[in-house]
Protein backbone atom coordinates (compact mmCIF):
# COMPACT_ATOMS: atom_id res chain seq x y z
CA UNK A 1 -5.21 32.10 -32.09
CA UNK A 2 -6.16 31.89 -35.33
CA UNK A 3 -9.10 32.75 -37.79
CA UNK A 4 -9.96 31.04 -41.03
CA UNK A 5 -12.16 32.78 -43.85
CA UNK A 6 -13.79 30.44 -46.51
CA UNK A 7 -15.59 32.59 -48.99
CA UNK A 8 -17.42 29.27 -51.75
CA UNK A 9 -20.12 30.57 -54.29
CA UNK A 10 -22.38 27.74 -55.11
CA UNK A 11 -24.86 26.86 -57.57
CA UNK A 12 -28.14 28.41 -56.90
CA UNK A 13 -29.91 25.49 -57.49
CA UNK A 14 -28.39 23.66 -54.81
CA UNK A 15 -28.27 26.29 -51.96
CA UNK A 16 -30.38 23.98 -49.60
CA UNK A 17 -28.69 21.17 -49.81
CA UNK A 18 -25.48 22.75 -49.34
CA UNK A 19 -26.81 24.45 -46.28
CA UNK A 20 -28.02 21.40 -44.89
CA UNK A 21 -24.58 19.54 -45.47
CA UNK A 22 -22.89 22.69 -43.66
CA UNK A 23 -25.19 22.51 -41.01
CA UNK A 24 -23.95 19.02 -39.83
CA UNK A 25 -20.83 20.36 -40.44
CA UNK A 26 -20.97 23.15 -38.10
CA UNK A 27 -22.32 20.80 -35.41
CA UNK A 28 -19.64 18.54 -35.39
CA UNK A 29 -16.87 21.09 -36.15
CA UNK A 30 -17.86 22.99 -32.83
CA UNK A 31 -17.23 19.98 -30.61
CA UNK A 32 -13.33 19.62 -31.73
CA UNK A 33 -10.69 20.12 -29.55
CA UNK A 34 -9.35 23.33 -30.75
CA UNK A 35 -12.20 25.27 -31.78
CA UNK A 36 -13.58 28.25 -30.55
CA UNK A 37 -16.15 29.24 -33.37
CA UNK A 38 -17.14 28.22 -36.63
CA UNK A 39 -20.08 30.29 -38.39
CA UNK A 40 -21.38 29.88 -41.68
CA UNK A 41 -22.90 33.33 -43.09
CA UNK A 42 -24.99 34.17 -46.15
CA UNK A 43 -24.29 37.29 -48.31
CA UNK A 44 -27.13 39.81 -48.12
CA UNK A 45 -26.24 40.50 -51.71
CA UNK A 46 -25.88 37.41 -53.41
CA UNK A 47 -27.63 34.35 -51.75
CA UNK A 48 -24.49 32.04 -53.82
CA UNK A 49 -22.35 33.48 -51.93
CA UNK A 50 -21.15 31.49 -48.28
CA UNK A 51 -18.52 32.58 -45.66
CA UNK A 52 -17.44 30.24 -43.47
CA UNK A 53 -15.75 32.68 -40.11
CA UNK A 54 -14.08 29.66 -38.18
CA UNK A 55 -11.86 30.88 -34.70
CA UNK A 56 -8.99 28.47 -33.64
CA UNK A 57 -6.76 28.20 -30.54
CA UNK A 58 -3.47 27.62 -33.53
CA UNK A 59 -2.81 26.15 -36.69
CA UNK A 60 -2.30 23.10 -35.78
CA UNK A 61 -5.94 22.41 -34.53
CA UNK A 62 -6.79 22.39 -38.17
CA UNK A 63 -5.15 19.33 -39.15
CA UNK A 64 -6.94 17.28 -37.30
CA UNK A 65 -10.14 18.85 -38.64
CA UNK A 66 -9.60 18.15 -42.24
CA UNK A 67 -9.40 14.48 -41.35
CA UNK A 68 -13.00 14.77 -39.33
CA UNK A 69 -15.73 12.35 -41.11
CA UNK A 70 -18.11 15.44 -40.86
CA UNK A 71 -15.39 17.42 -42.79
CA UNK A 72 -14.93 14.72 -45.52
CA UNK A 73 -18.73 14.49 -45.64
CA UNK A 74 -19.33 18.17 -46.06
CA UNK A 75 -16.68 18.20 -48.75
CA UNK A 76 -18.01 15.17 -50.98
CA UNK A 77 -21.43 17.77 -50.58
CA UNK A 78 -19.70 20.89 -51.34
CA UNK A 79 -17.47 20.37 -54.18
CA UNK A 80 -21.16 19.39 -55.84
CA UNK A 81 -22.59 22.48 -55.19
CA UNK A 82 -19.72 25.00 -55.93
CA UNK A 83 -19.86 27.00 -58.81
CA UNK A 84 -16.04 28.29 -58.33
CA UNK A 85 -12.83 26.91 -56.29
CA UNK A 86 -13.10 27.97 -52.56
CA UNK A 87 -11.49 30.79 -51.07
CA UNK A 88 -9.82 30.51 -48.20
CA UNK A 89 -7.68 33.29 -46.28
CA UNK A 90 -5.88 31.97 -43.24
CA UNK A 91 -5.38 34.72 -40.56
CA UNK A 92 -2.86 34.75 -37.96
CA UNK A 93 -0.56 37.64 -35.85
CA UNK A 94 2.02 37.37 -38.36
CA UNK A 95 0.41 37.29 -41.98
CA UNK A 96 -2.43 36.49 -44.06
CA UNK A 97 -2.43 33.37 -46.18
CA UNK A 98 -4.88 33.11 -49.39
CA UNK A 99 -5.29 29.72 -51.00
């Protein structure tokens, strides 16, 4: 098993639409083969701030994901509404992986 941790700061001005987008997201993302859970959360401290918490059975469920049209739909939304590259911490038994 496997978690994924996507912290994105976006623009404030376009915090609804990027929710919205994420919501489809989260919709389709939770019917994959693979998945287990996939949360978006707000920061109590800074409403910019988004963490995606997503639970996998393995790393290889993933690729499959990225490939998804809700994925490459969410993206084309999300890359408009960041205000700084993604971060994204890949947890598994063995290590932690930061991109």
């Amino acid at each position: 098993m496997i978690y994924v941790v996507a912290t994105l700061t976006i623009k404030p001005e376009t915090r609804a639409e990027f929710i919205a987008a994420a919501t489809a997201c989260i919709e389709g993302t939770r019917k994959e083969h693979g998945n287990i859970a996939y949360d978006l959360h707000e920061s109590v401290t800074d409403p910019t701030r988004m963490v995606f918490v997503e639970q996998w059975d393995n790393a290889e469920a993933l690729v499959p994901h990225r490939a998804t049209e809700h994925m490459k739909t969410f993206g084309r939304v999300a890359v408009k509404c960041m205000a700084a590259p993604p971060k994204i911490e890949i947890i598994t038994p063995e290590k932690v992986d930061v991109r």
